[in-house]
Each structure stands twice: as structure tokens, then as C-alpha cells.
C-alpha atoms as a PDB file:
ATOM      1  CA  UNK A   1     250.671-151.234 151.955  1.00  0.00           C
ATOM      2  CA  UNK A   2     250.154-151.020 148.522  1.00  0.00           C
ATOM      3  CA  UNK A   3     246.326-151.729 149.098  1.00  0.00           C
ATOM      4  CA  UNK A   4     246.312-149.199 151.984  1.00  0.00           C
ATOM      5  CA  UNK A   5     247.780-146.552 149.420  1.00  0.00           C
ATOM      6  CA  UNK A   6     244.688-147.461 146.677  1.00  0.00           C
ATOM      7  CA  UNK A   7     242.007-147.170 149.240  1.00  0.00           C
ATOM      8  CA  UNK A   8     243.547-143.492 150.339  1.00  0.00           C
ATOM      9  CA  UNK A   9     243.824-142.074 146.613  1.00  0.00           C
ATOM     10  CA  UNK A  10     240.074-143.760 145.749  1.00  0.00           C
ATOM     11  CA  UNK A  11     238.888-142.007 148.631  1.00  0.00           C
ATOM     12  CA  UNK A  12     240.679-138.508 147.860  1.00  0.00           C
ATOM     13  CA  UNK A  13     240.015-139.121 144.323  1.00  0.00           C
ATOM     14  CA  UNK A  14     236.029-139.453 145.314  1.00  0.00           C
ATOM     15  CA  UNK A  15     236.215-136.444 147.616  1.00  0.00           C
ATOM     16  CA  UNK A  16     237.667-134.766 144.468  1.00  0.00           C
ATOM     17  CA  UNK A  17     234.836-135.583 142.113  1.00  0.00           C
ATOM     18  CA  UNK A  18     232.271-134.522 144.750  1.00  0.00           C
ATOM     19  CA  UNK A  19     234.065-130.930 145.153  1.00  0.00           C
ATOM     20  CA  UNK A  20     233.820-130.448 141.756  1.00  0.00           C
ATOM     21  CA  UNK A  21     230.381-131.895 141.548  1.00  0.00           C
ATOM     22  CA  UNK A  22     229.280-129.073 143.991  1.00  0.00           C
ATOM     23  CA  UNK A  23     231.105-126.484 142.583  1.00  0.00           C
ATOM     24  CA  UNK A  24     229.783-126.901 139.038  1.00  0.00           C
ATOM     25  CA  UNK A  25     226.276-127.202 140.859  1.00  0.00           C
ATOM     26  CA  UNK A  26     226.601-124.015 143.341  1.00  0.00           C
ATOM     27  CA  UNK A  27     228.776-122.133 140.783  1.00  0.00           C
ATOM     28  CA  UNK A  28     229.356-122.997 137.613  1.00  0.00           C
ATOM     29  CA  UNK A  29     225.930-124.290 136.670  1.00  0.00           C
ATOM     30  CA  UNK A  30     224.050-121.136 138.134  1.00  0.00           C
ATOM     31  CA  UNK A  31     226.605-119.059 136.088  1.00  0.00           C
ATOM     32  CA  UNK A  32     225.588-120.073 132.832  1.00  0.00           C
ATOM     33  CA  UNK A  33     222.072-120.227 133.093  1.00  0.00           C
ATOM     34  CA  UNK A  34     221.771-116.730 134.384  1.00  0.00           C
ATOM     35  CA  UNK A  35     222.256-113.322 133.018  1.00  0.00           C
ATOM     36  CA  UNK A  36     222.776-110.010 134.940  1.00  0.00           C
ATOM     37  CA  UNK A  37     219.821-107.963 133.888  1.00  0.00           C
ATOM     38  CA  UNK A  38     218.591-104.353 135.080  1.00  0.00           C
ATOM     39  CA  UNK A  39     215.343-104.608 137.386  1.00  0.00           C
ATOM     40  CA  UNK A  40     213.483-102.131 139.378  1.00  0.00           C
ATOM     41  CA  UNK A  41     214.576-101.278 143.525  1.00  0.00           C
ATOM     42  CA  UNK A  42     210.898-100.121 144.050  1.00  0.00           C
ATOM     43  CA  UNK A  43     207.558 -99.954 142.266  1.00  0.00           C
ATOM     44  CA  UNK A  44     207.917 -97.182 139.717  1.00  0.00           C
ATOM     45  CA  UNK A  45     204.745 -95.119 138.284  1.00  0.00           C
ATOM     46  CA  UNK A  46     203.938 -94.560 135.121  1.00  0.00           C
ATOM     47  CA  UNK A  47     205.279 -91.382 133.806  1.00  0.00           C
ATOM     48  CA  UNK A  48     208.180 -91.160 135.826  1.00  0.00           C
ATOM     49  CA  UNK A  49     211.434 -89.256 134.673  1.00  0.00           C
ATOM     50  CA  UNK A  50     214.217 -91.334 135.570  1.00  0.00           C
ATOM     51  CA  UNK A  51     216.754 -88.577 136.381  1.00  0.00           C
ATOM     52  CA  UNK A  52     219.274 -91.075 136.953  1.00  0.00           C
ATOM     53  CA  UNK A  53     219.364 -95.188 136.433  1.00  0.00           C
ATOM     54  CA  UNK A  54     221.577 -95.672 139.488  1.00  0.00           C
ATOM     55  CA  UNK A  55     218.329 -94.430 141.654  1.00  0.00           C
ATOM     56  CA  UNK A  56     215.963 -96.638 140.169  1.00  0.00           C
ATOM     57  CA  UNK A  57     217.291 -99.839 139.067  1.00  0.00           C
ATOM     58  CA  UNK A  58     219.634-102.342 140.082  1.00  0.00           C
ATOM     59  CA  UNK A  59     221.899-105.323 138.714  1.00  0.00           C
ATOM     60  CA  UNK A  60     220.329-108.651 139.378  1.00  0.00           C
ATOM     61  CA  UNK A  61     221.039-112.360 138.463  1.00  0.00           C
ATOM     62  CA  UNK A  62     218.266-113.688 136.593  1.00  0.00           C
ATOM     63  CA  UNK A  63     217.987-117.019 135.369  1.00  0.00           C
ATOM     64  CA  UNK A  64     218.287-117.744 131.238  1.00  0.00           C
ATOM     65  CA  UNK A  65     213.922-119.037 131.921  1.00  0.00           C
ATOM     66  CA  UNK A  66     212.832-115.831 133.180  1.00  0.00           C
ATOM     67  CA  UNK A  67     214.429-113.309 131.741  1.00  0.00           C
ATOM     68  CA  UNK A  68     212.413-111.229 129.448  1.00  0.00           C
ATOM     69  CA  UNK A  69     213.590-110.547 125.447  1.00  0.00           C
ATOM     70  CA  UNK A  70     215.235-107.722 125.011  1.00  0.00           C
ATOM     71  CA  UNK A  71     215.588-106.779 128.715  1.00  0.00           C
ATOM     72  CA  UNK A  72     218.004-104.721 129.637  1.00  0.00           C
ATOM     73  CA  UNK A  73     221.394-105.147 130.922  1.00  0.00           C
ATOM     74  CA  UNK A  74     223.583-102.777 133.436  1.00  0.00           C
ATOM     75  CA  UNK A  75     225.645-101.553 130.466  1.00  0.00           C
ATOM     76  CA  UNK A  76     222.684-100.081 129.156  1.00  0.00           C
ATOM     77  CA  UNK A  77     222.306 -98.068 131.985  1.00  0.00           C
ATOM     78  CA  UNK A  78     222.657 -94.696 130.225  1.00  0.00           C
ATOM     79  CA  UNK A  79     219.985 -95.759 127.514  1.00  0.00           C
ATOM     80  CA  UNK A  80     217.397 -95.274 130.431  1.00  0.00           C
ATOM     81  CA  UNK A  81     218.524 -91.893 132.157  1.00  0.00           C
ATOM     82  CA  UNK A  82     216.081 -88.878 131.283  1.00  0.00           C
ATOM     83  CA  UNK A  83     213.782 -91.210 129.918  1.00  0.00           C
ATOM     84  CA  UNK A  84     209.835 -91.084 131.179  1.00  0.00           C
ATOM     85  CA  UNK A  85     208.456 -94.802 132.164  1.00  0.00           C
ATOM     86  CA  UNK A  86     205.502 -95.896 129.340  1.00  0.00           C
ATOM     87  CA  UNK A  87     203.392 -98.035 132.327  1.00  0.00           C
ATOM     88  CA  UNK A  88     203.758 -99.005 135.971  1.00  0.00           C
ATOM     89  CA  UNK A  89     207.252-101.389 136.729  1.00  0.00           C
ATOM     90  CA  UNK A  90     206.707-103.730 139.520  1.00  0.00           C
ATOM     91  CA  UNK A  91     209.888-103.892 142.457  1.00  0.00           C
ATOM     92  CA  UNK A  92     212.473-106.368 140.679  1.00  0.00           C
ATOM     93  CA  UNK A  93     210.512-106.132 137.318  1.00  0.00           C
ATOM     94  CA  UNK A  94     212.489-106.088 134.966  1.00  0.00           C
ATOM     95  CA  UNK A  95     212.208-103.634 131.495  1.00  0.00           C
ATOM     96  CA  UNK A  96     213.086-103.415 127.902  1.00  0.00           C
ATOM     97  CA  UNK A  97     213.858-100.142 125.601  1.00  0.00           C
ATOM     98  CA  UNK A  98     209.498-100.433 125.001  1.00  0.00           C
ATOM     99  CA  UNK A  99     209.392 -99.798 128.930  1.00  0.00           C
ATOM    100  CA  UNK A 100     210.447 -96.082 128.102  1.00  0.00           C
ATOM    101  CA  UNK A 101     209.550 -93.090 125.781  1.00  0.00           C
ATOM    102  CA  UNK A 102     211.608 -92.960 122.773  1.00  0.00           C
ATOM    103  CA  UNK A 103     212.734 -89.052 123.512  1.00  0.00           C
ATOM    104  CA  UNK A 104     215.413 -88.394 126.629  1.00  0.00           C
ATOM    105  CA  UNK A 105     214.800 -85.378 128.682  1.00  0.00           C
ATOM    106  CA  UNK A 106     218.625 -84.863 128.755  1.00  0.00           C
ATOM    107  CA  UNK A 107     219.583 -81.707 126.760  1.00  0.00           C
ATOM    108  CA  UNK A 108     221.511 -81.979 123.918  1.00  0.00           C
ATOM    109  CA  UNK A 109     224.565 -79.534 122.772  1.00  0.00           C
ATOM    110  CA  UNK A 110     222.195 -77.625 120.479  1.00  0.00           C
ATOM    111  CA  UNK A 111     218.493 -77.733 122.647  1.00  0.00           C
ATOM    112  CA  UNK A 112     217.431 -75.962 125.671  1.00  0.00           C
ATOM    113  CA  UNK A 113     214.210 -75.404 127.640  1.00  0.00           C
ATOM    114  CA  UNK A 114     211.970 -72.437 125.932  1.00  0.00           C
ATOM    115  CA  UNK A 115     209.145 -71.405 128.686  1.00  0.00           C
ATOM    116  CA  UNK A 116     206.216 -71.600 125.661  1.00  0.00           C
ATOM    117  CA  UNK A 117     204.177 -68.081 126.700  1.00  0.00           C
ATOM    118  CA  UNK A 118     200.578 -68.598 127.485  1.00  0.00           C
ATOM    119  CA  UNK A 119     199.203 -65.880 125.553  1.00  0.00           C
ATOM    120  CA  UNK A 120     201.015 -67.591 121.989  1.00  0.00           C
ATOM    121  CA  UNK A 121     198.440 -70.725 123.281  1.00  0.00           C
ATOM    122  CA  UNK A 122     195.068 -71.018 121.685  1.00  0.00           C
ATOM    123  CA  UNK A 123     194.118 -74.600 123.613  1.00  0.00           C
ATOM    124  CA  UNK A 124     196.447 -76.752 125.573  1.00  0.00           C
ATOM    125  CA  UNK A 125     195.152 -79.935 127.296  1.00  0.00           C
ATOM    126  CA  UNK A 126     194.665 -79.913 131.071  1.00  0.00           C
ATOM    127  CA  UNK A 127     196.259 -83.670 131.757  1.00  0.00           C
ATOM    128  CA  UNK A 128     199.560 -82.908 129.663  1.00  0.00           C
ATOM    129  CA  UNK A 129     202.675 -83.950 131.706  1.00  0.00           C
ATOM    130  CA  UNK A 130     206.060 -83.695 131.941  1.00  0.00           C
ATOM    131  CA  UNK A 131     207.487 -85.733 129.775  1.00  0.00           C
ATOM    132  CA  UNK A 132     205.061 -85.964 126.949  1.00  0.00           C
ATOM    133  CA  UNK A 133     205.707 -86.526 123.415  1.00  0.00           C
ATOM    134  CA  UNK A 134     203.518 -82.818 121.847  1.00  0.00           C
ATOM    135  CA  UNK A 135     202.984 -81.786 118.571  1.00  0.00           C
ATOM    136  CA  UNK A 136     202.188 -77.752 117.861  1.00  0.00           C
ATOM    137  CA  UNK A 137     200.076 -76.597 115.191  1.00  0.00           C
ATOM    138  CA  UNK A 138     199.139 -73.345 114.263  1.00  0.00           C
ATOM    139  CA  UNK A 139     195.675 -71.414 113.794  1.00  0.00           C
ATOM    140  CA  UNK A 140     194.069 -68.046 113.404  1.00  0.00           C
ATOM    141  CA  UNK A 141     194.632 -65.995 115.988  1.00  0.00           C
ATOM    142  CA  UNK A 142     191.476 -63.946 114.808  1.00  0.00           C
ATOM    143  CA  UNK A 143     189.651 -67.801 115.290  1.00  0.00           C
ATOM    144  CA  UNK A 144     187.131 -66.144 117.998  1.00  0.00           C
ATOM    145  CA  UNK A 145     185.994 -62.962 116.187  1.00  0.00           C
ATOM    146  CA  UNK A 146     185.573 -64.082 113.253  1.00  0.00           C
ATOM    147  CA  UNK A 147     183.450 -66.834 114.131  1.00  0.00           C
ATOM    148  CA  UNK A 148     181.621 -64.093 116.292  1.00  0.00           C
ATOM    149  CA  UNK A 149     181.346 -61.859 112.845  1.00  0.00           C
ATOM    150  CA  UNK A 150     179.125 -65.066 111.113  1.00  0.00           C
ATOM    151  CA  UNK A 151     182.137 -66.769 109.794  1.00  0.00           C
ATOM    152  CA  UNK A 152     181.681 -70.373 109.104  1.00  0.00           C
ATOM    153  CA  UNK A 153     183.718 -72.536 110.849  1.00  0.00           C
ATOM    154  CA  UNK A 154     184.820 -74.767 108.124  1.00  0.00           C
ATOM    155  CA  UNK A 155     186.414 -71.599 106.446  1.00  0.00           C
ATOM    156  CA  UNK A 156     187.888 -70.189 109.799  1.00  0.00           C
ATOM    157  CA  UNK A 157     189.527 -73.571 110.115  1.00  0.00           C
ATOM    158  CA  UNK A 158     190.796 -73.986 106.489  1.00  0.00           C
ATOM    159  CA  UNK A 159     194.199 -75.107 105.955  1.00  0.00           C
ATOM    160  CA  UNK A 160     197.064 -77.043 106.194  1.00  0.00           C
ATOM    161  CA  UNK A 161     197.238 -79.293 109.410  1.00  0.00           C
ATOM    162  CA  UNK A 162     200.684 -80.259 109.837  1.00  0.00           C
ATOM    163  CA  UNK A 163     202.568 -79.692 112.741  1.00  0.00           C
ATOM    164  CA  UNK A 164     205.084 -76.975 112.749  1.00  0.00           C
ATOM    165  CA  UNK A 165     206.929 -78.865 115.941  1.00  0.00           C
ATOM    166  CA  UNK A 166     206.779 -81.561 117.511  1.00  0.00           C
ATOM    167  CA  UNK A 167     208.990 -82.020 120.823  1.00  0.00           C
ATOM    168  CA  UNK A 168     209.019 -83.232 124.342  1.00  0.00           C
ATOM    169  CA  UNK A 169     207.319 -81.105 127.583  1.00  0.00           C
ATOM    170  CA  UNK A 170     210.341 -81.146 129.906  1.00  0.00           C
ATOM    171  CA  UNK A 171     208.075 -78.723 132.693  1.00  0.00           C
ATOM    172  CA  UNK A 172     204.282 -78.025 133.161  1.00  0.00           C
ATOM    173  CA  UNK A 173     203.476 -75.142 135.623  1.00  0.00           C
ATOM    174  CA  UNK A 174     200.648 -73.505 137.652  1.00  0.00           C
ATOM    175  CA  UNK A 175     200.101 -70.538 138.428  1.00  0.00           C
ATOM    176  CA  UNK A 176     202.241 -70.423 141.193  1.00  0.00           C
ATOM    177  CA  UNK A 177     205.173 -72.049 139.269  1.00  0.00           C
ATOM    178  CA  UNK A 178     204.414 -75.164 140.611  1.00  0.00           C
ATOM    179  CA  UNK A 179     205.054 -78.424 138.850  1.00  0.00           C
ATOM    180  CA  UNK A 180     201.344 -79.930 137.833  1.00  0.00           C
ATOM    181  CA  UNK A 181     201.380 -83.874 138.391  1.00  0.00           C
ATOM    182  CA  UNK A 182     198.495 -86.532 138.939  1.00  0.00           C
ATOM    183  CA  UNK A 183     197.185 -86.577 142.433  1.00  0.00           C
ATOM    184  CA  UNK A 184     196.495 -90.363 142.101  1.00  0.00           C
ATOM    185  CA  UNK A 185     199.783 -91.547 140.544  1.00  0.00           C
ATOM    186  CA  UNK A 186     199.224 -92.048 136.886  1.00  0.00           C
ATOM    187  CA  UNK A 187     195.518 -91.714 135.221  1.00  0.00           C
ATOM    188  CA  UNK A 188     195.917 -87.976 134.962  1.00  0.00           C
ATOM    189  CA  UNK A 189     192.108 -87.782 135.724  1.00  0.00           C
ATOM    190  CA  UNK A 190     193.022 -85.440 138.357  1.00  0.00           C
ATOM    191  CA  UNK A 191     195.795 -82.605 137.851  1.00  0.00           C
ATOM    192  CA  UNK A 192     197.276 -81.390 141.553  1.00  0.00           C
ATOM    193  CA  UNK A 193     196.715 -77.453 140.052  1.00  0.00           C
ATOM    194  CA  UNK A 194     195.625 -75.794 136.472  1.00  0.00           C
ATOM    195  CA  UNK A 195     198.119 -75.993 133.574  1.00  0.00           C
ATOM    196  CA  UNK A 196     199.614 -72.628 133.106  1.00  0.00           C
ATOM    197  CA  UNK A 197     201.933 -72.832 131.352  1.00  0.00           C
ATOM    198  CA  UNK A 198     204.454 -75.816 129.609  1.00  0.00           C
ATOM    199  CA  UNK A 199     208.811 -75.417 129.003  1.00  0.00           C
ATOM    200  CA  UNK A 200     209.545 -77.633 126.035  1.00  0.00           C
ATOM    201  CA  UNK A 201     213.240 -78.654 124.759  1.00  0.00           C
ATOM    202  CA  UNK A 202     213.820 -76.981 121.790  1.00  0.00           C
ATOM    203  CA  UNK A 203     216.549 -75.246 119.110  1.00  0.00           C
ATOM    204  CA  UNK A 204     217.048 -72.132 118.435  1.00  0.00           C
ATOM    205  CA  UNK A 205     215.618 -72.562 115.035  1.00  0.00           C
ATOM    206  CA  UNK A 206     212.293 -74.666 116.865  1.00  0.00           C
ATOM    207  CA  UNK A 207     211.707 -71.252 118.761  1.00  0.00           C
ATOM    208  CA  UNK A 208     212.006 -69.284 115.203  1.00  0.00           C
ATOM    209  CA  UNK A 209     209.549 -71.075 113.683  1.00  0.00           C
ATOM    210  CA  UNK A 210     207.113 -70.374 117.087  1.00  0.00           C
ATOM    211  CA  UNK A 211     207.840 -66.873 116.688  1.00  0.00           C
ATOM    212  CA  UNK A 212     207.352 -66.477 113.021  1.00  0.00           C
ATOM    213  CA  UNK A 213     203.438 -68.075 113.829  1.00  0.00           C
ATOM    214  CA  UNK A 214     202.805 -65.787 116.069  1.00  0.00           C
ATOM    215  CA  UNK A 215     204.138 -62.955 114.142  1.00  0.00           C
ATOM    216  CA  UNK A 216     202.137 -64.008 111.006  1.00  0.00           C
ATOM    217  CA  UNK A 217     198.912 -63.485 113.612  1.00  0.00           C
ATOM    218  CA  UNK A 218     198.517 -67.029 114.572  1.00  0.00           C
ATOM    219  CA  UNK A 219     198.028 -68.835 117.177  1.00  0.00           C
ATOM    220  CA  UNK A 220     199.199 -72.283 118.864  1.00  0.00           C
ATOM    221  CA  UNK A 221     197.447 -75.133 119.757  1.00  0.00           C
ATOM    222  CA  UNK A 222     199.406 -78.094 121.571  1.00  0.00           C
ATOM    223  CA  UNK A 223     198.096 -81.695 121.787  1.00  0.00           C
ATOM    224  CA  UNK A 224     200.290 -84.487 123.399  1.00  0.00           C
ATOM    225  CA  UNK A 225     200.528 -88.049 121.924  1.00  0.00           C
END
């Protein structure tokens, strides 16, 4: 009997060890040597606002071997919302903090969007998007006529060329107050309309120092980086 009772608790004692054996395997095992990590639903373009996280990305196990340093994790959802993609992101690729521009499109307390007239703008370039990092200098406003008069141009053009803003181009319009994208995705080789005119996210004391140019008789020009 004795025996008979051995052989039973061997046997349930073996069943044990092989629960746990595939438990540790299916569960345990796969627990620890992944990470939950943010990667894309679809492919994602470059130069794409991400208006919202949730939209874009998903939560996905990925083990400890492919998971990319510094990738992000759900938590750091938020860090990614307003934010324009740097390149293309492949479905399930996953991204790091690099994988977006440093500025957010989201507002602060202090900012909002200033519609930048087109007759303060000396030269703007044709393939600027939403979304890109610009920096404003000044110039002449006179530039034209008095290079017409005999002027030289290295004395039309002398002075200080430091930026009086830099910021972020939250719109870019047409004519029609359309918003001007890239017809093939991302190359901005081809604009779907003419720039007319760009909104920017600014302070109140950003759109002072605008207006003070142009009162002084200058006149912007806006280059993206």
C-alpha cells in the first residue's frame, strides 16, 4: 500500500514539476525577457503631426533582443503628442525621442498661433511645412530700390544676421486657405498649391518684436531648418 502511495505522489509530484516547467516557459520566461514598448499601427510619413499618440501607436511586447535603446514606452505616450515625425516609421517600428522634432505643436499657457502677413515677408521658401523648425531674420525693406538706384549689394545687405525669432510653423496656406502639403508623401519636391502664407506659435512679446521690424522699415525673411 505503502508502495502504491509512493508511486501516486512521484507521479503527482512529476506532473507538478512539468506544470511549472511550462508555466515558467509560456509565462514567466517570456515575461522577463520582454518589455512593453510603443510601436507604430501603420506606416507613418515623414513629417507627420501626431495629433494624438493613441491614433498612431500602440503597446506591444517586444523581446529584451530587439528592442531598440531608448525606445519608447506607453508611459511616454504624451512625450510624442503634437510632435512632427523626423523620417518614415515602418507598421510595428518602433521609435525613440530622435524619431520626433524637439518642438510640440501643442500650445502652451503663454503662445498662440499669429497668421505671419505676407506683405511683412521679403522671401519665404516654397517646400516649408507644417511643422518646421524656422528662424526669421530681418532686412531692408527698401532692399529692391536701392539696389535698382546702383546700390551695391554688399552694402544693401550689411548687418547683423541673427535671428530675431526662431519658432515652429504650426499652418502653411494657399491662396485659398488651403493647407499646402507634399503631393508625393515626404520629399517636398512637389507642394499640392503655392505658399501663401505661414501661422507660427508665438508670444505676445515674439509678435512685438515682428512688429517693431516692420515698423523700423524692414522686412522678413523666413528659412526653415
Amino acid at each position: 500500500m505503502r508502495q502504491k502511495l509512493k508511486g501516486i505522489l512521484g507521479i503527482l509530484i512529476m506532473l507538478a514539476a512539468l506544470a511549472a516547467t511550462y508555466l515558467w516557459v509560456t509565462k514567466g520566461q517570456p515575461a522577463l525577457e520582454t518589455e512593453t514598448l510603443l510601436v507604430a499601427q501603420t506606416d507613418i510619413p515623414k513629417g507627420t503631426v501626431i495629433e494624438d499618440a493613441g491614433i498612431y501607436f500602440k503597446p506591444e511586447k517586444i523581446g529584451m533582443a530587439s528592442a531598440v535603446q531608448g525606445a519608447l514606452k506607453p508611459e511616454q505616450a504624451s512625450y510624442i503628442t503634437g510632435r512632427t515625425t523626423e523620417g518614415f516609421i515602418p507598421a510595428n517600428g518602433q521609435v525613440t525621442q530622435k524619431s520626433f522634432s524637439e518642438n510640440s505643436l501643442i500650445l502652451k499657457e503663454n503662445q498662440f498661433i499669429f497668421r505671419l502677413p505676407p506683405e511683412w515677408v521679403y522671401t519665404i521658401p516654397s517646400s516649408i511645412r507644417r511643422g518646421d523648425k524656422i528662424s526669421i531674420y530681418e532686412i531692408d525693406s527698401r532692399i529692391e530700390s536701392r539696389l535698382s538706384a546702383g546700390e551695391e549689394a554688399e552694402t544693401v545687405l550689411k548687418g547683423g544676421y541673427e535671428a530675431i525669432l526662431e519658432t515652429t510653423v504650426e499652418y502653411v496656406k494657399d491662396g485659398t486657405n488651403r493647407e499646402v502639403t507634399d503631393t508625393n508623401g515626404s520629399k517636398r519636391l512637389d507642394g499640392t498649391s503655392q505658399v501663401s502664407a505661414i501661422e507660427i506659435i508665438c508670444t505676445r512679446k515674439e509678435t512685438q518684436v515682428l512688429e517693431s521690424s516692420i515698423l523700423a522699415g524692414k522686412k522678413l525673411i523666413v528659412v526653415y531648418r
